[in-house]
C-alpha atoms as a PDB file:
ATOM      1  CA  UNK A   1       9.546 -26.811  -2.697  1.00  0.00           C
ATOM      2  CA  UNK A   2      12.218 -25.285  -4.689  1.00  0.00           C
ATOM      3  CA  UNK A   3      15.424 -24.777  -1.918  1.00  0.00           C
ATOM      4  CA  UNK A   4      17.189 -21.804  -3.798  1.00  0.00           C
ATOM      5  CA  UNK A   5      13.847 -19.674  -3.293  1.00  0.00           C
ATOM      6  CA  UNK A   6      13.678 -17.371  -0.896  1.00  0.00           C
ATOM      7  CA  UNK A   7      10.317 -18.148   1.688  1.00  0.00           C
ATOM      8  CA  UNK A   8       8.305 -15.332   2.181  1.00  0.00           C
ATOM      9  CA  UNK A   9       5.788 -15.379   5.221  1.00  0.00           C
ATOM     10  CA  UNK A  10       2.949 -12.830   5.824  1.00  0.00           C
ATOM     11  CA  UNK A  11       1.491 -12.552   8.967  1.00  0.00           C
ATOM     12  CA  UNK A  12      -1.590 -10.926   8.362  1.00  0.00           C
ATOM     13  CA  UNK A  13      -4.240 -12.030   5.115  1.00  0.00           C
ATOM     14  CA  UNK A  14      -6.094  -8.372   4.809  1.00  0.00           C
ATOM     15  CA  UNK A  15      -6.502  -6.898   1.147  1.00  0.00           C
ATOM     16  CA  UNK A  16      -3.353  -5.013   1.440  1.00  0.00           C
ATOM     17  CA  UNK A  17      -1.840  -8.301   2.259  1.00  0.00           C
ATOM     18  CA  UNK A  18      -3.425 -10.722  -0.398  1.00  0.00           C
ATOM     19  CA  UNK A  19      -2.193  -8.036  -2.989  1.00  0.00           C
ATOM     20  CA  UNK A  20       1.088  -8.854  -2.166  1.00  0.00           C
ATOM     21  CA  UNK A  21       1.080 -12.049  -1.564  1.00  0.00           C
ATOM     22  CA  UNK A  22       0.478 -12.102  -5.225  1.00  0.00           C
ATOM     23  CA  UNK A  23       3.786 -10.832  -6.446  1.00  0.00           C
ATOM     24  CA  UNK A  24       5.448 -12.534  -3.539  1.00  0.00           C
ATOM     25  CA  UNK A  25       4.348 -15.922  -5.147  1.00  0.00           C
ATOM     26  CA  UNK A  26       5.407 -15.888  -8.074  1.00  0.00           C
ATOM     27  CA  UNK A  27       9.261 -14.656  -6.789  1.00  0.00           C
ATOM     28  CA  UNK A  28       9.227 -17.015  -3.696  1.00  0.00           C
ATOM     29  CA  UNK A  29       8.024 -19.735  -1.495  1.00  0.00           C
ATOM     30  CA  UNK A  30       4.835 -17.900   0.534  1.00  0.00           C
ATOM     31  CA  UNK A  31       3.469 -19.147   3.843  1.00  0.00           C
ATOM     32  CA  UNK A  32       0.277 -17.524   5.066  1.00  0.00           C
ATOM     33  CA  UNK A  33      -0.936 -16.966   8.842  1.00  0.00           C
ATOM     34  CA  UNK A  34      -3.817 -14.951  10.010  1.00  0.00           C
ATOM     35  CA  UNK A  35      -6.724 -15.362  13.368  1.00  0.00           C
ATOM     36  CA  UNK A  36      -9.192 -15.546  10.276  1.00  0.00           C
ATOM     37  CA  UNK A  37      -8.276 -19.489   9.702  1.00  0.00           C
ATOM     38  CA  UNK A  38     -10.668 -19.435   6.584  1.00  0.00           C
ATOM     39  CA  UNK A  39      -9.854 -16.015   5.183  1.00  0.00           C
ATOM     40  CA  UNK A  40      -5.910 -18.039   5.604  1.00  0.00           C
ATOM     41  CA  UNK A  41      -6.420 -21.321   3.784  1.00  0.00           C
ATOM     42  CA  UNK A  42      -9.046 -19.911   1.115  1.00  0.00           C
ATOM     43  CA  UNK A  43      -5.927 -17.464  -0.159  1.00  0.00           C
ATOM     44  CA  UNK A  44      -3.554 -20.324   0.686  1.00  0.00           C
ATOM     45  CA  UNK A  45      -5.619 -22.321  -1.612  1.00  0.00           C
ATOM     46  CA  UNK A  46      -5.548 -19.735  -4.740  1.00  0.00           C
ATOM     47  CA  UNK A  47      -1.807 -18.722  -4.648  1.00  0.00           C
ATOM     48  CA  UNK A  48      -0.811 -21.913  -3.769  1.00  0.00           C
ATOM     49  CA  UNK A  49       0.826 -20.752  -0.971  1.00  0.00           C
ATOM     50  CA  UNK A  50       1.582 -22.916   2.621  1.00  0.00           C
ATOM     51  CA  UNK A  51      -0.432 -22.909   6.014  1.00  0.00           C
ATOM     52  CA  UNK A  52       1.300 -21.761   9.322  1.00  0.00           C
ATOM     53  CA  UNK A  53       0.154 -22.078  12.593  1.00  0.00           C
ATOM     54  CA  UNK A  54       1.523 -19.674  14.100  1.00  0.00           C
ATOM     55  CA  UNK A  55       3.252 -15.615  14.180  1.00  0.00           C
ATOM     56  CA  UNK A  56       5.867 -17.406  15.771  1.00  0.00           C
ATOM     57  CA  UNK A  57       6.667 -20.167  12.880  1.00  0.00           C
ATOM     58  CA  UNK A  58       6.470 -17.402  10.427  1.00  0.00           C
ATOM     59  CA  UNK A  59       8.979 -15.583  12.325  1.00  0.00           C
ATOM     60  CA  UNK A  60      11.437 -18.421  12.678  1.00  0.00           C
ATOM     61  CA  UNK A  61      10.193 -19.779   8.470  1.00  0.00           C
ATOM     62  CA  UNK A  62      10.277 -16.896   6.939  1.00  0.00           C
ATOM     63  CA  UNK A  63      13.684 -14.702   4.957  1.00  0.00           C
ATOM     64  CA  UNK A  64      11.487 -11.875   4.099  1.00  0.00           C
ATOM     65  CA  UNK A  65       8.214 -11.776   6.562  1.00  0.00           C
ATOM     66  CA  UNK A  66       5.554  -9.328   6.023  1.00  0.00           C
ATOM     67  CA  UNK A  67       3.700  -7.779   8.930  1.00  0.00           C
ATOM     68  CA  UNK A  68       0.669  -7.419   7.641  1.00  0.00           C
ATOM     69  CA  UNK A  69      -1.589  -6.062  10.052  1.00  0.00           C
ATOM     70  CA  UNK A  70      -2.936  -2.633  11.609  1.00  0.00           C
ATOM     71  CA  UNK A  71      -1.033  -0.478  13.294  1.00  0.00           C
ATOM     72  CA  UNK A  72      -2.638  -0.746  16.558  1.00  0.00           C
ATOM     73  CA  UNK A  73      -2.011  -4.541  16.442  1.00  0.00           C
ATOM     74  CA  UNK A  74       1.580  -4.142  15.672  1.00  0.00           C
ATOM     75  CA  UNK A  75       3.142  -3.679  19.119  1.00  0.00           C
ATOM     76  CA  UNK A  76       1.611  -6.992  20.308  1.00  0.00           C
ATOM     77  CA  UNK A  77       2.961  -9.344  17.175  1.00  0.00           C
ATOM     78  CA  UNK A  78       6.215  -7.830  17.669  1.00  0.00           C
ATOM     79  CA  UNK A  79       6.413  -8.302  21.237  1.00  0.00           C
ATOM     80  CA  UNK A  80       5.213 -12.587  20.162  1.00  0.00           C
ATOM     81  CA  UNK A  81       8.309 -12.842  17.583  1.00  0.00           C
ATOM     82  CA  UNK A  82      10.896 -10.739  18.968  1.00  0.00           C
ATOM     83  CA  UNK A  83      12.701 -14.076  20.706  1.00  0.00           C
ATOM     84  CA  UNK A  84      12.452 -15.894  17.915  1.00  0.00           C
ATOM     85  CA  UNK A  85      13.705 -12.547  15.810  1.00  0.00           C
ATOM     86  CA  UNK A  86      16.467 -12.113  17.925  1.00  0.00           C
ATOM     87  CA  UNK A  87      17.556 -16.328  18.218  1.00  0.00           C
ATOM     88  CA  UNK A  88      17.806 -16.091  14.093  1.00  0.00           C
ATOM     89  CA  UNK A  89      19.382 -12.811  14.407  1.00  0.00           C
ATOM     90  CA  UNK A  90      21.885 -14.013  16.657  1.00  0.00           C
ATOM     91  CA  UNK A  91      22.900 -17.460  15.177  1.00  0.00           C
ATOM     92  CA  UNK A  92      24.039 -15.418  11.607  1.00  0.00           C
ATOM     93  CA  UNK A  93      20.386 -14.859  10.086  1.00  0.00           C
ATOM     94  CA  UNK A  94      19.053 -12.065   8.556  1.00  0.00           C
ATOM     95  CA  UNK A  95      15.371 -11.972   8.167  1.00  0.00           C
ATOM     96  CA  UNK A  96      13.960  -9.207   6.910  1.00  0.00           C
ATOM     97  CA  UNK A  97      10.934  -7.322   8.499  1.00  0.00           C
ATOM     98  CA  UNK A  98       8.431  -5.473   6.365  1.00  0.00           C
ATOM     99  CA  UNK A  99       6.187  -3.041   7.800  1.00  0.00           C
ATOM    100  CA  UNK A 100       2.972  -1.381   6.004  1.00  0.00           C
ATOM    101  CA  UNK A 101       1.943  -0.271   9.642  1.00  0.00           C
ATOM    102  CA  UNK A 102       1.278   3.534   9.275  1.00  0.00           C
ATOM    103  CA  UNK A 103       3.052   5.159  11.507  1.00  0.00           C
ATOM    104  CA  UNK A 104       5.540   3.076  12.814  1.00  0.00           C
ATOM    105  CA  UNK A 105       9.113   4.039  12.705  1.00  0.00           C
ATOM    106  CA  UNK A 106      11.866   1.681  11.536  1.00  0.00           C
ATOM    107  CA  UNK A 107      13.385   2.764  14.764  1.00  0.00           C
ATOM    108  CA  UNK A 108      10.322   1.820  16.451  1.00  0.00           C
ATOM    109  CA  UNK A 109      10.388  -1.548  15.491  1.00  0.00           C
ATOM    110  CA  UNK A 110      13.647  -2.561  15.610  1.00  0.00           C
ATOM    111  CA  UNK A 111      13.098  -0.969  19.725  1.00  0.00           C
ATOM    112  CA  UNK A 112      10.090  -3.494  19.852  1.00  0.00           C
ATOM    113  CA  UNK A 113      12.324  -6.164  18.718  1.00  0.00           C
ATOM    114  CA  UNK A 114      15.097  -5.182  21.042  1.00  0.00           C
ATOM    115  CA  UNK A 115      17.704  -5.285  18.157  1.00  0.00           C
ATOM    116  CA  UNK A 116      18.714  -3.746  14.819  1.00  0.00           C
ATOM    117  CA  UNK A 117      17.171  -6.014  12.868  1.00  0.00           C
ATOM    118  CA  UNK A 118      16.800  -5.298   8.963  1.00  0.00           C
ATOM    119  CA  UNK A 119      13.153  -3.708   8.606  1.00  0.00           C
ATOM    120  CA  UNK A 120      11.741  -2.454   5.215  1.00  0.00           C
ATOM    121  CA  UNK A 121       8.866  -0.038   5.817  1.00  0.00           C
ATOM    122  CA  UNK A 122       6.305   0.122   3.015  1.00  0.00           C
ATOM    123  CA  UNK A 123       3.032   2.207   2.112  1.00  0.00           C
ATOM    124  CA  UNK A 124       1.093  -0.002  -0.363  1.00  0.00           C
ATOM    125  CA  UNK A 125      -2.445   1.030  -1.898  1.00  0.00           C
ATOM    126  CA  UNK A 126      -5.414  -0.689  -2.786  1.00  0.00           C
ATOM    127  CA  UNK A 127      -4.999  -0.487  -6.202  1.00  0.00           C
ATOM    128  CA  UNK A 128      -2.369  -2.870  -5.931  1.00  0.00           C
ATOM    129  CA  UNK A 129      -4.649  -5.409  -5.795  1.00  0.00           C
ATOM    130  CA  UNK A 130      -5.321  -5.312  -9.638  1.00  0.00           C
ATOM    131  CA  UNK A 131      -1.539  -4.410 -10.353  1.00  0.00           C
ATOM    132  CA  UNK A 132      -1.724  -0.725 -10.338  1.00  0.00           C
ATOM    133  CA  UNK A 133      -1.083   0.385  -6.551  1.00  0.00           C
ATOM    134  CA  UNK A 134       1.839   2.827  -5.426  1.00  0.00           C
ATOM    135  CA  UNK A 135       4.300   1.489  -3.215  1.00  0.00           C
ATOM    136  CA  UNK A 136       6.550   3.653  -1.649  1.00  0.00           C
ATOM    137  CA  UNK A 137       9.813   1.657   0.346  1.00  0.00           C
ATOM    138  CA  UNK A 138      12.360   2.870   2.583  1.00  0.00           C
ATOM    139  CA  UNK A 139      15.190   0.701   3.890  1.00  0.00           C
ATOM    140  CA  UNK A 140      17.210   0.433   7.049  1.00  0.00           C
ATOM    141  CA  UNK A 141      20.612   0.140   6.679  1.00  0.00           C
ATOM    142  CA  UNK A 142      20.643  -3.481   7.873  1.00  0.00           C
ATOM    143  CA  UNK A 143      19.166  -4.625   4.694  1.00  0.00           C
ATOM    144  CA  UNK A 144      21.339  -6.121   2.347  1.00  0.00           C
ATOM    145  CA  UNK A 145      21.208  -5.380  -1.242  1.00  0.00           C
ATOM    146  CA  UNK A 146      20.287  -8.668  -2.563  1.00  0.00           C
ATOM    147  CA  UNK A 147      16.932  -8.944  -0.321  1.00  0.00           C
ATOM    148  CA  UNK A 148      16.155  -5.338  -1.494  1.00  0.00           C
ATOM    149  CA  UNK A 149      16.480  -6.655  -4.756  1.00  0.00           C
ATOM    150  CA  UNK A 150      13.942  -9.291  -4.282  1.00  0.00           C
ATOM    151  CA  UNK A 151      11.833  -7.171  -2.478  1.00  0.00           C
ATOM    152  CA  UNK A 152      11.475  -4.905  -4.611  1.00  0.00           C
ATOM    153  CA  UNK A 153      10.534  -7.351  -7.493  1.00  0.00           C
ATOM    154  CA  UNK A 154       7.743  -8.235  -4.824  1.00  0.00           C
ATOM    155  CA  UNK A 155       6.060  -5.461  -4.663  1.00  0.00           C
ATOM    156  CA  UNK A 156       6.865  -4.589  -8.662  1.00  0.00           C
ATOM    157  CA  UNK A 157       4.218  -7.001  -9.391  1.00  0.00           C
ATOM    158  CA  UNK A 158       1.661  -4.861  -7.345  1.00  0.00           C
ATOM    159  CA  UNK A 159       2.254  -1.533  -9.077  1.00  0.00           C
ATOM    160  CA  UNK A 160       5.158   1.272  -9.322  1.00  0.00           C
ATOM    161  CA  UNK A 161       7.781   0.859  -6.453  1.00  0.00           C
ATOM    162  CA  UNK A 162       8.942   4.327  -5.404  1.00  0.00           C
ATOM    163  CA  UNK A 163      12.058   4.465  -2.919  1.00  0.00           C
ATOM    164  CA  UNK A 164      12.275   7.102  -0.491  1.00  0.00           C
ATOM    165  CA  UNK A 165      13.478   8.476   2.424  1.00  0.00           C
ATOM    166  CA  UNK A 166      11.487   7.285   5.881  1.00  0.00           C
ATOM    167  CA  UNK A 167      11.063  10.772   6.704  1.00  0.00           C
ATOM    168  CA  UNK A 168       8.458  11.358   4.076  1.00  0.00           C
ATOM    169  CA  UNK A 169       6.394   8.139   4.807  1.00  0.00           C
ATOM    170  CA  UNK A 170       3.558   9.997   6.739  1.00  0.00           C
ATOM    171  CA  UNK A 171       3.316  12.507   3.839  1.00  0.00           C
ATOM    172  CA  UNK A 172       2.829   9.124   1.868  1.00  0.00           C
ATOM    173  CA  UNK A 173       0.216   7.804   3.986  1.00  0.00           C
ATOM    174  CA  UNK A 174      -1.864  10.786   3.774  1.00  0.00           C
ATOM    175  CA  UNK A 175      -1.667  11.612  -0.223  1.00  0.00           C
ATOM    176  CA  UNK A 176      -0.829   7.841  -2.088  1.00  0.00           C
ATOM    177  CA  UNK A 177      -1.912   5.550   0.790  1.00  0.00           C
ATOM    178  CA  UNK A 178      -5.616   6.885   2.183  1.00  0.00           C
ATOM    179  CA  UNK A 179      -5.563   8.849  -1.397  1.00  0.00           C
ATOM    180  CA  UNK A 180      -7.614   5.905  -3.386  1.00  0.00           C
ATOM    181  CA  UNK A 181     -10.730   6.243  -0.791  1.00  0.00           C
ATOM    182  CA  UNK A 182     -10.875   9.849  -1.754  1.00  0.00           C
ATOM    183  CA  UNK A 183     -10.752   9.214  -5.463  1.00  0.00           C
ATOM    184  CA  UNK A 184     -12.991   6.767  -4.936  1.00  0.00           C
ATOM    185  CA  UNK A 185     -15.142   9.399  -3.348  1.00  0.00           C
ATOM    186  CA  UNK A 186     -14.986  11.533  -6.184  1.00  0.00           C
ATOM    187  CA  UNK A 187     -16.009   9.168  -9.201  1.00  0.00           C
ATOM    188  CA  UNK A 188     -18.813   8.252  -6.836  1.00  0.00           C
ATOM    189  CA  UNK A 189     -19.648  12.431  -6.815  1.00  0.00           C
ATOM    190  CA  UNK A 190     -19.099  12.145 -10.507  1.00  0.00           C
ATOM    191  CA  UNK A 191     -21.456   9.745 -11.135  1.00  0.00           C
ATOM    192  CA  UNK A 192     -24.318  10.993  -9.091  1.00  0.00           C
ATOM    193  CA  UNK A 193     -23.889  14.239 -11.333  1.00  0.00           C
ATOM    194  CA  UNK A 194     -24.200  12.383 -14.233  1.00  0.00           C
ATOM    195  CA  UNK A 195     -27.396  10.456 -12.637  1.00  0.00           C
ATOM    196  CA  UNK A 196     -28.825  13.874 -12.031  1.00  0.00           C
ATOM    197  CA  UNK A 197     -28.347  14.970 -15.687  1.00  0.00           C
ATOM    198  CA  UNK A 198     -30.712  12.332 -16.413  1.00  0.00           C
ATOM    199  CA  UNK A 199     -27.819   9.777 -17.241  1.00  0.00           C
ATOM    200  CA  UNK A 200     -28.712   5.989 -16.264  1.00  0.00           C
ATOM    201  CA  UNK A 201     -26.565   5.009 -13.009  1.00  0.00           C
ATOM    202  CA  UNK A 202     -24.775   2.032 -14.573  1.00  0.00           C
ATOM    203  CA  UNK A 203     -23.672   4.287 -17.462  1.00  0.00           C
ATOM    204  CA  UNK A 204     -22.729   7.447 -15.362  1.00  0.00           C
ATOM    205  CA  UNK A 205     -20.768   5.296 -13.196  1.00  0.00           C
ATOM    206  CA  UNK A 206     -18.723   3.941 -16.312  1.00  0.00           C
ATOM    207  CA  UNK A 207     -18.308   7.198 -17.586  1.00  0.00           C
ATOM    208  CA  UNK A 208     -17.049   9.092 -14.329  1.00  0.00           C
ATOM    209  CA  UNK A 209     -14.378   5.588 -13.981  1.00  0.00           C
ATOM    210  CA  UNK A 210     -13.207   5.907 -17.241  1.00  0.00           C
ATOM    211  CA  UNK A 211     -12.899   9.466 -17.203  1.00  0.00           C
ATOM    212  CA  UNK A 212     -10.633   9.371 -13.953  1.00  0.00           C
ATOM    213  CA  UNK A 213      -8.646   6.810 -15.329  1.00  0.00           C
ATOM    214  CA  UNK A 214      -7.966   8.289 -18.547  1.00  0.00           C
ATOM    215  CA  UNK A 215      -7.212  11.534 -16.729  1.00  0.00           C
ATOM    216  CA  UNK A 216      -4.668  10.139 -14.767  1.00  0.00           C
ATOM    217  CA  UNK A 217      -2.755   7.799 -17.879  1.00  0.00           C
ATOM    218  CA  UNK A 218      -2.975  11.597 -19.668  1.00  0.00           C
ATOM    219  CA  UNK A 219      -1.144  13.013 -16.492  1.00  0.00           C
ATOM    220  CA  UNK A 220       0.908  10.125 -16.105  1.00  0.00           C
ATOM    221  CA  UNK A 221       2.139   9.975 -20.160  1.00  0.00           C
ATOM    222  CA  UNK A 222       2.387  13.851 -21.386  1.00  0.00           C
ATOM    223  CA  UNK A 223       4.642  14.625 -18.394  1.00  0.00           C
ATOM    224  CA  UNK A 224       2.376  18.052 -18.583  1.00  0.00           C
ATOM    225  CA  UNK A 225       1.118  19.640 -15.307  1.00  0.00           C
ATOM    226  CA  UNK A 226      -2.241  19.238 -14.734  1.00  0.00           C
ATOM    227  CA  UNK A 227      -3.682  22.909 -14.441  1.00  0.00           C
ATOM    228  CA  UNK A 228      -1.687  22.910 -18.101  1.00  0.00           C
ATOM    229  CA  UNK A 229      -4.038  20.061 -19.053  1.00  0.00           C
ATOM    230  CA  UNK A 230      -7.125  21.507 -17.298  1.00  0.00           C
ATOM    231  CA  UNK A 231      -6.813  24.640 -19.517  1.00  0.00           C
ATOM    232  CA  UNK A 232      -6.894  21.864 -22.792  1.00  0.00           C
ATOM    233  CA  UNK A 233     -10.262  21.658 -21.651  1.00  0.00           C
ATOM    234  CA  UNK A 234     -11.271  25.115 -20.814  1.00  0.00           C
ATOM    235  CA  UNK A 235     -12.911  27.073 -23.525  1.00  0.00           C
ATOM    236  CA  UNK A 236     -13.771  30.524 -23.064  1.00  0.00           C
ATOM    237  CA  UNK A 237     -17.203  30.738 -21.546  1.00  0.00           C
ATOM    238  CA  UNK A 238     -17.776  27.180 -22.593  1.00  0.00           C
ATOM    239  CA  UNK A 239     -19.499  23.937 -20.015  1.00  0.00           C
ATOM    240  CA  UNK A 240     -15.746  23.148 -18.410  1.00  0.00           C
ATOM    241  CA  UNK A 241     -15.247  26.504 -16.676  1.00  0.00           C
ATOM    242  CA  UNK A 242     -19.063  26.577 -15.695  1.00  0.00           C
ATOM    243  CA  UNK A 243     -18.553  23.610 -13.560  1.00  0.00           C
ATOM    244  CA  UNK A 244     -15.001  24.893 -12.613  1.00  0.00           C
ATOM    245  CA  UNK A 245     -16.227  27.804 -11.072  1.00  0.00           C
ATOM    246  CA  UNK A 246     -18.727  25.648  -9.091  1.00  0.00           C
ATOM    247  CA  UNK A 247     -15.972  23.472  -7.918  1.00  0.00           C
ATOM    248  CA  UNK A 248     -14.141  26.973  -6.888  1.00  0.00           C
ATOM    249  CA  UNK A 249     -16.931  28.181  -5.174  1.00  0.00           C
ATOM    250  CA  UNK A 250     -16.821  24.754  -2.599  1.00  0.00           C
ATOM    251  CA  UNK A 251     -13.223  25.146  -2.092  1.00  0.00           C
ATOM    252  CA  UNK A 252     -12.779  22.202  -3.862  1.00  0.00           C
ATOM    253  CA  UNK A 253      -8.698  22.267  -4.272  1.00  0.00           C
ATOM    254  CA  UNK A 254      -8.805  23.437  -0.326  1.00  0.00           C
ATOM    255  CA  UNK A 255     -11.023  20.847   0.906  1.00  0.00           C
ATOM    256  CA  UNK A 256      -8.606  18.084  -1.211  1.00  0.00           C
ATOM    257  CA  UNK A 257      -5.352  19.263   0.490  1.00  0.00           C
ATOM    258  CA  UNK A 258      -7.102  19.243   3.684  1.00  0.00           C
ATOM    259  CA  UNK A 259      -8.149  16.061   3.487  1.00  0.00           C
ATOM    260  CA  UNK A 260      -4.589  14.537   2.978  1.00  0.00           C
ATOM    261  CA  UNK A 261      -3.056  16.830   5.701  1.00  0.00           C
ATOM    262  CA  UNK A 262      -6.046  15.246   7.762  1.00  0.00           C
ATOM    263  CA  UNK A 263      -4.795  11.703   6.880  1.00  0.00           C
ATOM    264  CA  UNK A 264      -1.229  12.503   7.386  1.00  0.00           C
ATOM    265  CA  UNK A 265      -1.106  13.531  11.054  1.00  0.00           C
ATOM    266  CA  UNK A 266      -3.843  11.022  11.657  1.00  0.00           C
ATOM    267  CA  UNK A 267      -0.713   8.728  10.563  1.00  0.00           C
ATOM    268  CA  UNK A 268       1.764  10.822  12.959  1.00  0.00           C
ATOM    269  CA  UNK A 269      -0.343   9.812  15.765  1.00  0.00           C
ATOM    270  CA  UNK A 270      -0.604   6.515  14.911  1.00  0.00           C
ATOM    271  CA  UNK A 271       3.472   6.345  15.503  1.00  0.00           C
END
């Protein structure tokens, strides 16, 4: 083990938290614990990463430590490492919580814990398991600049680190974080058109991918709105607006936004 690295524990081996654990290994020391003791040594085994037994020995191992589980599991792992938070906390350490709990407040935690610990809240997405996601990160004033640093070269291996203020999180949740499932959605919709058009499945479902993607790099590169690059594509009385108008006609853009308001309160009330 290399003593000037920072350790990095993640309780919790879901997707969300393999995807990280990535970026996390290649920047620090990583130490894995999960209930799933397979799940736990079989990504141990590919990052090359340590074995805990314990929530507890990750909160007393760990300088950053992930808390990578649900939200409705949350309350109970903070309530196991709080003393063990608070008996670092108090002898001069300054471990560094990181939440990608939707929902819960920094002030929320840092109440759990029963002091003002440094906590990093985070909103990840799945594609950051291929190096792609969007991670938005907001900071409590407890954490110093040189673990923000580190954590944000983290999650910089998992995709584009965004930092913003907590009060936008939920917002987050509901557009960037359940956002993939409903793209997701929608290249599956795209492909079944295709499949109706006569198109083979394998081949409409690499069309409608590649399509999204390359929709998104165009968005992403031109710096042009989209309804700007929409209209690229629009001739007069042409195949584009045909199917436009039959997108209009099921309120597509409606039922969209409707869908991430859904998923944002949903993450309100999971606070």
């Amino acid at each position: 083990m290399d003593s000037n690295k920072l350790i990095t524990t993640f309780i919790g081996c879901g997707n969300m938290g393999f995807a990280l654990m990535k970026g996390a290994a290649g920047e620090t020391e990583v130490f894995i614990t999960d209930t799933d003791a397979e799940k736990t040594k079989a990504a141990a085994g590919e990052l090359g990463a340590g074995v805990l037994a314990s929530n507890i020995e990750a909160a007393e191992k760990g300088d950053i430590i992930f808390l990578a589980v649900k939200p409705q599991v949350l309350a109970q792992v903070l309530a196991e490492i709080a003393p063990a938070i608070k008996k670092r906390f108090n002898a001069g350490g300054e471990p560094v919580l990181v939440s990608m709990a939707a929902g819960w407040s920094i002030e929320k935690i840092q109440s759990a814990i029963g002091i003002k610990v440094p906590v990093v809240r985070i909103m990840p997405n799945t594609p950051a398991l291929t190096g792609k996601g969007m991670i938005a990160m907001s900071a409590s004033q407890e954490v110093s600049p040189e673990k923000n640093y580190e954590l944000e070269k983290i999650l910089g291996k998992a995709g584009i680190v965004d930092n913003i203020e907590e009060r936008f999180m939920d917002a987050v949740t509901g557009l960037s974080g359940s956002g993939p499932a409903f793209v997701y959605l929608f290249i599956e919709a795209l492909a079944d058109g295709g499949v109706r058009a006569g198109l083979p499945r394998d081949k409409a479902l690499r069309y409608a991918a590649q399509t999204v993607l390359g929709s998104a790099v165009m968005v992403q590169n031109t710096g042009k709105h989209p309804g700007e690059l929409k209209d690229m594509v629009t001739s007069p009385g042409g195949t584009t607006i045909a199917g436009i108008a039959a997108l209009e006609e099921g309120s597509f853009r409606s039922t969209v936004m409707k869908a991430v308001e859904a998923a944002w309160k949903r993450s309100i009330e999971l606070g």
